[in-house]
PDB file of N, CA and C in Angstrom:
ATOM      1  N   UNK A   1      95.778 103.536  70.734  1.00  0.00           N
ATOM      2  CA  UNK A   1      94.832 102.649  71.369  1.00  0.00           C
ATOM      3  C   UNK A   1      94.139 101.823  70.294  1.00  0.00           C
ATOM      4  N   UNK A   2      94.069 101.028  70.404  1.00  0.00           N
ATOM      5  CA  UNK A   2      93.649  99.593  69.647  1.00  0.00           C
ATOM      6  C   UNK A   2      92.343  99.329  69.765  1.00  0.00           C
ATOM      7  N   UNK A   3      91.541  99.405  68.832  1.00  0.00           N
ATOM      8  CA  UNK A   3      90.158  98.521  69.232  1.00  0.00           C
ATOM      9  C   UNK A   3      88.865  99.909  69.997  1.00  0.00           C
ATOM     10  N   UNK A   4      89.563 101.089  70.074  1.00  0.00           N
ATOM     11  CA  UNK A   4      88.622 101.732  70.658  1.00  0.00           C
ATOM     12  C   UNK A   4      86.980 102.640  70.440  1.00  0.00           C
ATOM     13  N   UNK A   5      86.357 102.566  71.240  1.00  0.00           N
ATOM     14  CA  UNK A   5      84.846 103.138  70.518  1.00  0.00           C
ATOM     15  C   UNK A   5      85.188 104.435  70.069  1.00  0.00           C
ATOM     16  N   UNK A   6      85.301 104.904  68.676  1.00  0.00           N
ATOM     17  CA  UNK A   6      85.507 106.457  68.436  1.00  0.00           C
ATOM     18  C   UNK A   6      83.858 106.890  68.721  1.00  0.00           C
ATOM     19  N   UNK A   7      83.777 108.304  68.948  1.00  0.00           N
ATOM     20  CA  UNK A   7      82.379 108.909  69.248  1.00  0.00           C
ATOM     21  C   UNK A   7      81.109 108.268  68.750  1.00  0.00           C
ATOM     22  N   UNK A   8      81.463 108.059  67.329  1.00  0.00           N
ATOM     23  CA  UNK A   8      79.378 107.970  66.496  1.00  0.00           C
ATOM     24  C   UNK A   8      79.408 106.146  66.840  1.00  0.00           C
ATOM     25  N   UNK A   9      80.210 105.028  67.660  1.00  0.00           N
ATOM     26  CA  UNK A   9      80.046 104.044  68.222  1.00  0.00           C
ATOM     27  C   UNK A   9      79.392 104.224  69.798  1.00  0.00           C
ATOM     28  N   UNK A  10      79.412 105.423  69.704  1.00  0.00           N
ATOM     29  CA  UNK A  10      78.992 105.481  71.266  1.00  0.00           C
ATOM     30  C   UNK A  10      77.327 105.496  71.783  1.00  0.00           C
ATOM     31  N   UNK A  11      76.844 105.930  70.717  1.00  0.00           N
ATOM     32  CA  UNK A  11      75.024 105.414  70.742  1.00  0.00           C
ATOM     33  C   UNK A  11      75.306 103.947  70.815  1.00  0.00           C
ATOM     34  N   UNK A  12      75.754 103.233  69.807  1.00  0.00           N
ATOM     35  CA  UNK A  12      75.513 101.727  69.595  1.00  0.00           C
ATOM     36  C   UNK A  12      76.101 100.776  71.325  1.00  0.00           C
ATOM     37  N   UNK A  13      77.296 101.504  71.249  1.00  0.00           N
ATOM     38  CA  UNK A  13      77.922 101.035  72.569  1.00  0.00           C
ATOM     39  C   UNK A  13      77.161 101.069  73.702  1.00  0.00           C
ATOM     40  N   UNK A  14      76.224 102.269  73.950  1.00  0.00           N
ATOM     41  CA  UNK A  14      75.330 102.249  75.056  1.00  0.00           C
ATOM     42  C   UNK A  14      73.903 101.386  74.553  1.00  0.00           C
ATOM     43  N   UNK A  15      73.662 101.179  73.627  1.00  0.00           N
ATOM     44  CA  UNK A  15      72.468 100.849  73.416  1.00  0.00           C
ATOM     45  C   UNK A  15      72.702  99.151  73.868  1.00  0.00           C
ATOM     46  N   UNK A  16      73.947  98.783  73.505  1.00  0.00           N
ATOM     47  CA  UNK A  16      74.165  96.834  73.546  1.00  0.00           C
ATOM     48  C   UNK A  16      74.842  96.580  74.841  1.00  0.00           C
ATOM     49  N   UNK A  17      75.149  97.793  75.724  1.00  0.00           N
ATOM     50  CA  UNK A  17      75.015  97.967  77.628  1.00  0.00           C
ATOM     51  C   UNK A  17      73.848  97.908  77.930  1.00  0.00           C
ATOM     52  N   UNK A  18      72.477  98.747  77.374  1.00  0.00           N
ATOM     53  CA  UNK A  18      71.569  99.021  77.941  1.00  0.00           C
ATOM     54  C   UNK A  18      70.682  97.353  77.999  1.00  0.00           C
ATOM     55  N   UNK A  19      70.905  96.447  77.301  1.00  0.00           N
ATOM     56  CA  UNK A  19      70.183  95.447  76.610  1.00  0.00           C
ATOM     57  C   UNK A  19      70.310  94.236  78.142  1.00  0.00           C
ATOM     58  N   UNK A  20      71.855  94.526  78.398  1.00  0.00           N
ATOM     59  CA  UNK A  20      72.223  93.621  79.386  1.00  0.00           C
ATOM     60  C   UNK A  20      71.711  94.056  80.334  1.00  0.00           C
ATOM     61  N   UNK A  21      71.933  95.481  80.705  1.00  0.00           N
ATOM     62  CA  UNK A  21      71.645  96.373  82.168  1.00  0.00           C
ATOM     63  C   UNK A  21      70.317  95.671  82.285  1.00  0.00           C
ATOM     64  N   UNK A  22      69.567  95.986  81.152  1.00  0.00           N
ATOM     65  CA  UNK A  22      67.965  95.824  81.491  1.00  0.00           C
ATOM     66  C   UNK A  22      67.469  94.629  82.005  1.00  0.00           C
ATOM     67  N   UNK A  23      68.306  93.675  81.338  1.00  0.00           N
ATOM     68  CA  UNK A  23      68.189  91.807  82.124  1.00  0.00           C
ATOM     69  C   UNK A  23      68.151  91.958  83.098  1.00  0.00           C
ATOM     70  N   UNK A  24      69.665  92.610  83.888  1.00  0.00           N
ATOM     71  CA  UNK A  24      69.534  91.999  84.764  1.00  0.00           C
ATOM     72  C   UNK A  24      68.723  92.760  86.201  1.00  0.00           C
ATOM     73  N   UNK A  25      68.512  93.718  85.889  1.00  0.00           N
ATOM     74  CA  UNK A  25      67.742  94.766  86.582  1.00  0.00           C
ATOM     75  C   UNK A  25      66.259  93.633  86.089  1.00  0.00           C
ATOM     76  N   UNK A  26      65.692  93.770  85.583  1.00  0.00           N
ATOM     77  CA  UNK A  26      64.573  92.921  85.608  1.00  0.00           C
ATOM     78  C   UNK A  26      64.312  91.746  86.675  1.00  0.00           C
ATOM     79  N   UNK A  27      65.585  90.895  85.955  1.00  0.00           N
ATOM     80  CA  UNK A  27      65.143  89.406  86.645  1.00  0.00           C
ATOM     81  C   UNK A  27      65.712  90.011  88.006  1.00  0.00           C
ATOM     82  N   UNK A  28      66.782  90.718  88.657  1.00  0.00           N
ATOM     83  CA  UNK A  28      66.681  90.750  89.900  1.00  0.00           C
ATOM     84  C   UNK A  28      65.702  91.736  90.522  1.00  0.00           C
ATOM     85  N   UNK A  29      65.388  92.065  90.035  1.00  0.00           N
ATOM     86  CA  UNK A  29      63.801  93.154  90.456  1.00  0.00           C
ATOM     87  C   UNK A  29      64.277  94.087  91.090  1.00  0.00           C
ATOM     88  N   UNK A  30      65.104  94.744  90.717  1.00  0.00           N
ATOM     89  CA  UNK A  30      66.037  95.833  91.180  1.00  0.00           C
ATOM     90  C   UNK A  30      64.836  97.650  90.929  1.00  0.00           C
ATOM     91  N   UNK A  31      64.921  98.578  91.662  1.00  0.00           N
ATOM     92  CA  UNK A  31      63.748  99.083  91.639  1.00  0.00           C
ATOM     93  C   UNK A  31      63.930 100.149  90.098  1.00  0.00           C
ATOM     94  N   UNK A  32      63.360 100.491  90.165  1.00  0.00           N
ATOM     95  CA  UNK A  32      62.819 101.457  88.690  1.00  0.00           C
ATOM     96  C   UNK A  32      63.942 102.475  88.487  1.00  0.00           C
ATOM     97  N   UNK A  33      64.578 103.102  89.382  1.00  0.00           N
ATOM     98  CA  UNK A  33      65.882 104.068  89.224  1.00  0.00           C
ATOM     99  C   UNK A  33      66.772 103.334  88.979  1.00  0.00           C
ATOM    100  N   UNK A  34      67.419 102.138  89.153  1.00  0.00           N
ATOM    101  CA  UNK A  34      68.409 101.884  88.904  1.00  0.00           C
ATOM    102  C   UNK A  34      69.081 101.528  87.619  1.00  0.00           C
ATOM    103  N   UNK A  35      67.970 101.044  86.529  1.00  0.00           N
ATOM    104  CA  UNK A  35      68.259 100.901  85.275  1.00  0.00           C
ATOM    105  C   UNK A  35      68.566 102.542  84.536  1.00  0.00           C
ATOM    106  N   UNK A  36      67.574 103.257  84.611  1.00  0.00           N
ATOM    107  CA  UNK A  36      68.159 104.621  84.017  1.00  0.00           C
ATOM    108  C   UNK A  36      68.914 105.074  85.038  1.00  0.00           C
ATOM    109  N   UNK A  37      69.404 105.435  86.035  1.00  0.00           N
ATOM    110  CA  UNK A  37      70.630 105.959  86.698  1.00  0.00           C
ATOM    111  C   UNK A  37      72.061 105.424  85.949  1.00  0.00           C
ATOM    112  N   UNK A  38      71.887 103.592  85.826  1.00  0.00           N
ATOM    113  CA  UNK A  38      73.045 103.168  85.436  1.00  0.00           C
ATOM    114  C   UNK A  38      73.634 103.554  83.944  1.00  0.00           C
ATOM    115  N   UNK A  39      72.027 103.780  83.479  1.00  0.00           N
ATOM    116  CA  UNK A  39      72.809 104.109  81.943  1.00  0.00           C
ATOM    117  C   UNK A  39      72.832 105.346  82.281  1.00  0.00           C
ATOM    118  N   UNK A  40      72.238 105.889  82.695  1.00  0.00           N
ATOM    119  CA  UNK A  40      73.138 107.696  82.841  1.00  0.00           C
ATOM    120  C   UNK A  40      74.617 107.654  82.614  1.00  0.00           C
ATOM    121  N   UNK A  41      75.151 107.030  83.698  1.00  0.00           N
ATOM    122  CA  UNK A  41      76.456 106.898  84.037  1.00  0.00           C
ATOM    123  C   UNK A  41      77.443 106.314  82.995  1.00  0.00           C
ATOM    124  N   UNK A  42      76.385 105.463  82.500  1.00  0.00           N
ATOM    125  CA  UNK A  42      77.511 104.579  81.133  1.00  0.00           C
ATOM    126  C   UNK A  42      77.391 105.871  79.847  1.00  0.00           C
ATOM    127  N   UNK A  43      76.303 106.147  79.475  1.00  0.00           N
ATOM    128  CA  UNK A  43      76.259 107.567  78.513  1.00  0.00           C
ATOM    129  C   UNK A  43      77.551 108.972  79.311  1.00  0.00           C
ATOM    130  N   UNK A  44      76.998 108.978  79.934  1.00  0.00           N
ATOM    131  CA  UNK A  44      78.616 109.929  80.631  1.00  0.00           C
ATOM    132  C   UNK A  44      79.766 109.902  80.411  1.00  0.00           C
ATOM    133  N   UNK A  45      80.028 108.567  80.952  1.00  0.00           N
ATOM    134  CA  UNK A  45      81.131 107.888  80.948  1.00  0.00           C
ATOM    135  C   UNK A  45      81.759 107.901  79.505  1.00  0.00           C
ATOM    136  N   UNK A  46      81.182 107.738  78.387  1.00  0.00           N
ATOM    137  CA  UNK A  46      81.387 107.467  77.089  1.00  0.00           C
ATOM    138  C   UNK A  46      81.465 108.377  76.582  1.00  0.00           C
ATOM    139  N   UNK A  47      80.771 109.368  77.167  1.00  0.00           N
ATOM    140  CA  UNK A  47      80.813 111.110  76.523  1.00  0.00           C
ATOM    141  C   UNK A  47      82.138 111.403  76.456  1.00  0.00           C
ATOM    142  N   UNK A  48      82.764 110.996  77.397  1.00  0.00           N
ATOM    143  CA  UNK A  48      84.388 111.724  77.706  1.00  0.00           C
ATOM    144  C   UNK A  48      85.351 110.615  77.673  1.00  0.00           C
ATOM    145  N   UNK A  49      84.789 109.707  77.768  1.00  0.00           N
ATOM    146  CA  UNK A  49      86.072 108.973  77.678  1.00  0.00           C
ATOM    147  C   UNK A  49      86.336 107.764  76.784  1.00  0.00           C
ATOM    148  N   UNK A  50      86.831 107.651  75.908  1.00  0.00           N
ATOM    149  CA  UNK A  50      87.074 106.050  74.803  1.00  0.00           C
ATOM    150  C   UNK A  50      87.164 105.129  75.669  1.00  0.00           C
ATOM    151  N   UNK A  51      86.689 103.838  75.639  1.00  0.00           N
ATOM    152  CA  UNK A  51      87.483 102.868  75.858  1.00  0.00           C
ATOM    153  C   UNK A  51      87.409 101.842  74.931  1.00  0.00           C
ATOM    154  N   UNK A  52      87.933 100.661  74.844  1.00  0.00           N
ATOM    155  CA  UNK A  52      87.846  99.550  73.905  1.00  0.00           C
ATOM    156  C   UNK A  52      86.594  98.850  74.465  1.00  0.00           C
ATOM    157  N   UNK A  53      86.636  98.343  73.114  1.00  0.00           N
ATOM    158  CA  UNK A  53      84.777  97.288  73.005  1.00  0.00           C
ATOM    159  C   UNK A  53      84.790  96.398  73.686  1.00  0.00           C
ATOM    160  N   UNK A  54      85.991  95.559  74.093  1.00  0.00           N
ATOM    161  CA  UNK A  54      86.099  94.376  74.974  1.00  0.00           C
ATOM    162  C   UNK A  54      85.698  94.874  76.403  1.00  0.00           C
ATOM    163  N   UNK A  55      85.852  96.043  77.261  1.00  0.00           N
ATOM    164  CA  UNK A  55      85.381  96.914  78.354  1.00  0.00           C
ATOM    165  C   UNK A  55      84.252  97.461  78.403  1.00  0.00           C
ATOM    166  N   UNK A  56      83.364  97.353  77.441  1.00  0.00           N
ATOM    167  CA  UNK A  56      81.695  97.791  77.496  1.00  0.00           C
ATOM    168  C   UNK A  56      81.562  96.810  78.572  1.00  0.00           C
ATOM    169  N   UNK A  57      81.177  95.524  78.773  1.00  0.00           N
ATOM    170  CA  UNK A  57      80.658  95.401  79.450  1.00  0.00           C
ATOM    171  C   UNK A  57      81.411  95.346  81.300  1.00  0.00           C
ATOM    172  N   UNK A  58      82.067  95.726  81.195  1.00  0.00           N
ATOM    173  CA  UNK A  58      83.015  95.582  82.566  1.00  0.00           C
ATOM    174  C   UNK A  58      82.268  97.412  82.548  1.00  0.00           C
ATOM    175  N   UNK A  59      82.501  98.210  81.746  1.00  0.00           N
ATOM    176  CA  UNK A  59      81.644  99.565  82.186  1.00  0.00           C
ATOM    177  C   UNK A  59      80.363  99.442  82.883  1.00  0.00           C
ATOM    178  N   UNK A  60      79.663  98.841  81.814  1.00  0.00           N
ATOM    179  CA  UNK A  60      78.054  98.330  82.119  1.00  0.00           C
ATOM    180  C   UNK A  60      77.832  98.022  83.556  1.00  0.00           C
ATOM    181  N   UNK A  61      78.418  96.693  83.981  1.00  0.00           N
ATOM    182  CA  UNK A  61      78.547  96.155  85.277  1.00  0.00           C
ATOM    183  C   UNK A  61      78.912  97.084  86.206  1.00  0.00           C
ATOM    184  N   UNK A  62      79.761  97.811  86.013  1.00  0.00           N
ATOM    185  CA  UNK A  62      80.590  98.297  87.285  1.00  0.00           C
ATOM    186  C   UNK A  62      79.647 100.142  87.651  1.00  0.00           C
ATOM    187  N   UNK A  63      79.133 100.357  86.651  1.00  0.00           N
ATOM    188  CA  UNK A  63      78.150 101.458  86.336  1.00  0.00           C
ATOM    189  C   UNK A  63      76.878 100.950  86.900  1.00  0.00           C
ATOM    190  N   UNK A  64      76.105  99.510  86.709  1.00  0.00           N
ATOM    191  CA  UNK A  64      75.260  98.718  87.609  1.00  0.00           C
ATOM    192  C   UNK A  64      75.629  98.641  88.872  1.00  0.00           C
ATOM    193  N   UNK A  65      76.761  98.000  89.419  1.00  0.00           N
ATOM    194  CA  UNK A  65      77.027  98.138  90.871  1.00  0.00           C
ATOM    195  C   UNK A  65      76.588  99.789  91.958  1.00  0.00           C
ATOM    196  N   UNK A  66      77.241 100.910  90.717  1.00  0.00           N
ATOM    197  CA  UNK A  66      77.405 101.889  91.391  1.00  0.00           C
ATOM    198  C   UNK A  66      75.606 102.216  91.705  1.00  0.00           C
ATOM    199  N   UNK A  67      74.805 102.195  90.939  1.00  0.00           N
ATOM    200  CA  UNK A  67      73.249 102.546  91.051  1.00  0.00           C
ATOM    201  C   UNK A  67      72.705 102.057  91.660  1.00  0.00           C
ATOM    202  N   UNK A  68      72.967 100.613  91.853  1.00  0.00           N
ATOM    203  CA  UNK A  68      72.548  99.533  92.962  1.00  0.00           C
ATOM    204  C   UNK A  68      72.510  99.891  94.049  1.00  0.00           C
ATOM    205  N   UNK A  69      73.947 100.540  94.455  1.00  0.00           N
ATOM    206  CA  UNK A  69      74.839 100.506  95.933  1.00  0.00           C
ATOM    207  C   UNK A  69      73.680 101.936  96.276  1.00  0.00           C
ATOM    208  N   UNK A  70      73.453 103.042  95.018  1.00  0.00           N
ATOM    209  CA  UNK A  70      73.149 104.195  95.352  1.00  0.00           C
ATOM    210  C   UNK A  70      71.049 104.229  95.693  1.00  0.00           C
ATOM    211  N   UNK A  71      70.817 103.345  95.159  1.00  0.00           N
ATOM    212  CA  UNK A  71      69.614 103.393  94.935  1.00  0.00           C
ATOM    213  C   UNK A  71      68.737 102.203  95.266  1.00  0.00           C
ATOM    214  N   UNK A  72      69.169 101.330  95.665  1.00  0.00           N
ATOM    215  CA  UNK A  72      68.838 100.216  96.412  1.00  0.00           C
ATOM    216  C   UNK A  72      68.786  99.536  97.853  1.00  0.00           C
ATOM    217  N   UNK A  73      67.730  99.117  98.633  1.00  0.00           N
ATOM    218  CA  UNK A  73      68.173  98.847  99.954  1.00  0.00           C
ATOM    219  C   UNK A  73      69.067  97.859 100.285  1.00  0.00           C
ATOM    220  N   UNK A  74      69.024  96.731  99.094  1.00  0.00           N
ATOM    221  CA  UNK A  74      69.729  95.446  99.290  1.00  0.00           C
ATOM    222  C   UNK A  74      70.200  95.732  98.246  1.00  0.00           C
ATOM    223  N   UNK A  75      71.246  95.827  97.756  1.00  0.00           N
ATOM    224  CA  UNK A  75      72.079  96.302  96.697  1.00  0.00           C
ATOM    225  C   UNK A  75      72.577  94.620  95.750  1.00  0.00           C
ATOM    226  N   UNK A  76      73.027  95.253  94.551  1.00  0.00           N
ATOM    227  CA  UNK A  76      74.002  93.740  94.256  1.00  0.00           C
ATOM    228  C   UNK A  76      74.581  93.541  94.465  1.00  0.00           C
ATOM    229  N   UNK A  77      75.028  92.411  94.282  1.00  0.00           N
ATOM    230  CA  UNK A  77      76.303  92.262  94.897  1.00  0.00           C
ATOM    231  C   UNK A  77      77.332  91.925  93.526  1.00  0.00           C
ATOM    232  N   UNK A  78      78.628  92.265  93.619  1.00  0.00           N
ATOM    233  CA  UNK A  78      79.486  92.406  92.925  1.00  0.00           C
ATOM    234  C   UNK A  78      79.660  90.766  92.014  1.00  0.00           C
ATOM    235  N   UNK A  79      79.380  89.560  93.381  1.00  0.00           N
ATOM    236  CA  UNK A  79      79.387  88.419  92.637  1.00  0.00           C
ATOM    237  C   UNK A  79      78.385  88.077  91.888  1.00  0.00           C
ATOM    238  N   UNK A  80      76.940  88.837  91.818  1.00  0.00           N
ATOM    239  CA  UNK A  80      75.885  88.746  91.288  1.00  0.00           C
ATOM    240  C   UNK A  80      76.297  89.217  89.834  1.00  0.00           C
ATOM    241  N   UNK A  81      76.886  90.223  89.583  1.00  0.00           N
ATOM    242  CA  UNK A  81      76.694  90.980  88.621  1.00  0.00           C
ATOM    243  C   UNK A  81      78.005  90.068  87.756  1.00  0.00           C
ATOM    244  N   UNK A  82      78.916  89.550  88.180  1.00  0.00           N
ATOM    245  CA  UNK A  82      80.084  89.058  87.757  1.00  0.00           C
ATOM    246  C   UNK A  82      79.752  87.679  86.772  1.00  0.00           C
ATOM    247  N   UNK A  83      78.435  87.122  87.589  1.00  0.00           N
ATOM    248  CA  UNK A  83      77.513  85.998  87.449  1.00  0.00           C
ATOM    249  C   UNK A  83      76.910  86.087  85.789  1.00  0.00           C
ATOM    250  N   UNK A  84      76.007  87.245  86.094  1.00  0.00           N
ATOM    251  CA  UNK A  84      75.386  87.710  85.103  1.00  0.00           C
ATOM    252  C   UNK A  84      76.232  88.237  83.416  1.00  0.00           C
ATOM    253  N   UNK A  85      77.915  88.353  83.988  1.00  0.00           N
ATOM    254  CA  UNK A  85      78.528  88.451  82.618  1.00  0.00           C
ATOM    255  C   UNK A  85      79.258  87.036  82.662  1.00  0.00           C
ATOM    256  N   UNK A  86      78.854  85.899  82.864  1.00  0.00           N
ATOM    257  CA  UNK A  86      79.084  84.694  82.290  1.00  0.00           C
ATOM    258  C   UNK A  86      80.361  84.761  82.311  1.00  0.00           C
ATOM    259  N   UNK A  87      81.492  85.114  83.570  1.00  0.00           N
ATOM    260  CA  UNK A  87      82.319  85.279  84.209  1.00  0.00           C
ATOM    261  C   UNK A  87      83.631  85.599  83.074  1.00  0.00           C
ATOM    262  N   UNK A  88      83.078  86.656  82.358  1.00  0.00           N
ATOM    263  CA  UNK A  88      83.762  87.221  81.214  1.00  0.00           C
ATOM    264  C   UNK A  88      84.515  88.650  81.974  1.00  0.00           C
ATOM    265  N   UNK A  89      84.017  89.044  83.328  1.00  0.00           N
ATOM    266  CA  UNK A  89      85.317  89.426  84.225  1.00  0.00           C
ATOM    267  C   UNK A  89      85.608  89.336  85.196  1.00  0.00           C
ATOM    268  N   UNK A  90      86.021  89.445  86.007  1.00  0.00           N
ATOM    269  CA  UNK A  90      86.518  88.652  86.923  1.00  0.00           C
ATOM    270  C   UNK A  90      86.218  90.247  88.494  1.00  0.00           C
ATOM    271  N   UNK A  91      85.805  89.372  89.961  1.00  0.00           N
ATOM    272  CA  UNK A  91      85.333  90.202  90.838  1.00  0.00           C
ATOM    273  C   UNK A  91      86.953  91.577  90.685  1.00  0.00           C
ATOM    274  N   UNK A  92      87.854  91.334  90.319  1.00  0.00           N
ATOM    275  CA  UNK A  92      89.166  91.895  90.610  1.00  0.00           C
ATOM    276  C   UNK A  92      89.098  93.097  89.215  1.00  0.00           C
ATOM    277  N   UNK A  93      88.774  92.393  88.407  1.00  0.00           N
ATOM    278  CA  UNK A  93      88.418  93.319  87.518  1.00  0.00           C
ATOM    279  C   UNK A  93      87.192  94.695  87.713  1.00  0.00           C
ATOM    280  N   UNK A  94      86.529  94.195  88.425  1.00  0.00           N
ATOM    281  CA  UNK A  94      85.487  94.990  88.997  1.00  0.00           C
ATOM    282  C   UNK A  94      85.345  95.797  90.064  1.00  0.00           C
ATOM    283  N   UNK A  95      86.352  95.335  90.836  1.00  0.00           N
ATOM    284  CA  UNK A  95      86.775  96.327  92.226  1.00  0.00           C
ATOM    285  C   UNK A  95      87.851  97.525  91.087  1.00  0.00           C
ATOM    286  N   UNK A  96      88.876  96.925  90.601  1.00  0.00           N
ATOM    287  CA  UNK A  96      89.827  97.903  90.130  1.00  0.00           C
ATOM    288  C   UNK A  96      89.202  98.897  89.103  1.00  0.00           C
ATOM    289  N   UNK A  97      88.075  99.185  88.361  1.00  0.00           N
ATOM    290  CA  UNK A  97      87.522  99.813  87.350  1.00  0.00           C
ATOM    291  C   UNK A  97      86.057 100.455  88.327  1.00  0.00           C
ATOM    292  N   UNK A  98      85.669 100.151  89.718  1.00  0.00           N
ATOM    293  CA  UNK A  98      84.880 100.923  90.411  1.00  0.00           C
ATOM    294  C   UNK A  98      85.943 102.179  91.146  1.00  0.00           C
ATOM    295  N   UNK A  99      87.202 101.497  91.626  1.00  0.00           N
ATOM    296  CA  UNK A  99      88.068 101.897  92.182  1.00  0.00           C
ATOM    297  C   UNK A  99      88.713 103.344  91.568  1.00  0.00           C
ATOM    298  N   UNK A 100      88.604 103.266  90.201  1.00  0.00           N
ATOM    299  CA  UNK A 100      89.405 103.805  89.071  1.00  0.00           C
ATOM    300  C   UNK A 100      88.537 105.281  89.293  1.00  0.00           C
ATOM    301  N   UNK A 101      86.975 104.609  88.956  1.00  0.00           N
ATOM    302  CA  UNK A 101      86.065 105.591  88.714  1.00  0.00           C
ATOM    303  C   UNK A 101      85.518 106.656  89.780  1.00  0.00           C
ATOM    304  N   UNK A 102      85.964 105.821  90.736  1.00  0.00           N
ATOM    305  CA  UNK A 102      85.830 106.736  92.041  1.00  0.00           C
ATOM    306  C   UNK A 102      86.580 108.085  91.938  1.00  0.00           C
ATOM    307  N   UNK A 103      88.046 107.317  91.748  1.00  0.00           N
ATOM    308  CA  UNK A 103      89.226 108.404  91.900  1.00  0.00           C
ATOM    309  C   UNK A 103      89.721 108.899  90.606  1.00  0.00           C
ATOM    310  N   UNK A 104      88.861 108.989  90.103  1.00  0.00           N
ATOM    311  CA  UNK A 104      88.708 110.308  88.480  1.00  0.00           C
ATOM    312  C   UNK A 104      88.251 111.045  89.577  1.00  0.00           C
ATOM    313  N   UNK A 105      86.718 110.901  89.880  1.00  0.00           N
ATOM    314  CA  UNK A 105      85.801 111.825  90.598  1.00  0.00           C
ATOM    315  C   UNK A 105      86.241 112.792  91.626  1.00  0.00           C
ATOM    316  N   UNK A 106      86.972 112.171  91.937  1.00  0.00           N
ATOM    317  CA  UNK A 106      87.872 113.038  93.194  1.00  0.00           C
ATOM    318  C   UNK A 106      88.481 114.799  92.796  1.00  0.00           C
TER     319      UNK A 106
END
């Protein structure tokens, strides 16, 4: 694997998720659980599993969706959040990597 976060990148990796998470949880006034829930999930996520640096933020996002959906009455929406990464991935990218994460869980 090419390009991937080995472990002692994985503070830094969550810390330059947490920077974005926090934007956009702010400006959309998203309520007080959803910023630490989401990084829960991205620290988790990273605990166990590598991925490459170009996918932090497609984690980030798709780890935002899930806290949203869980902890919000009006949730984001997928094109919101797609918005907010300056369309660096794409809604398809974001269904298939929520999709993914579901069915680990299983």
């Amino acid at each position: 694997m090419e390009d991937v976060v080995p472990v002692p990148l994985t503070f830094l990796c969550s810390l330059l998720s947490s920077q974005y998470t926090k934007q956009v949880c702010e400006e959309q006034k998203c309520q007080e659980e959803v910023f630490p829930l989401s990084m829960n999930y991205v620290d988790r996520f990273l605990s166990i599993c590598p991925i490459r640096k170009s996918q932090l933020q497609l984690l980030g996002t798709t780890c935002l969706l899930l806290a949203s959906k869980l902890r919000e009455a009006s949730p984001l929406t997928a094109e919101v959040l797609v918005f907010y990464t300056d369309n660096s991935i794409t809604l398809d990218d974001l269904w298939i990597e929520l999709n993914k994460s579901i069915n680990e869980r299983e």
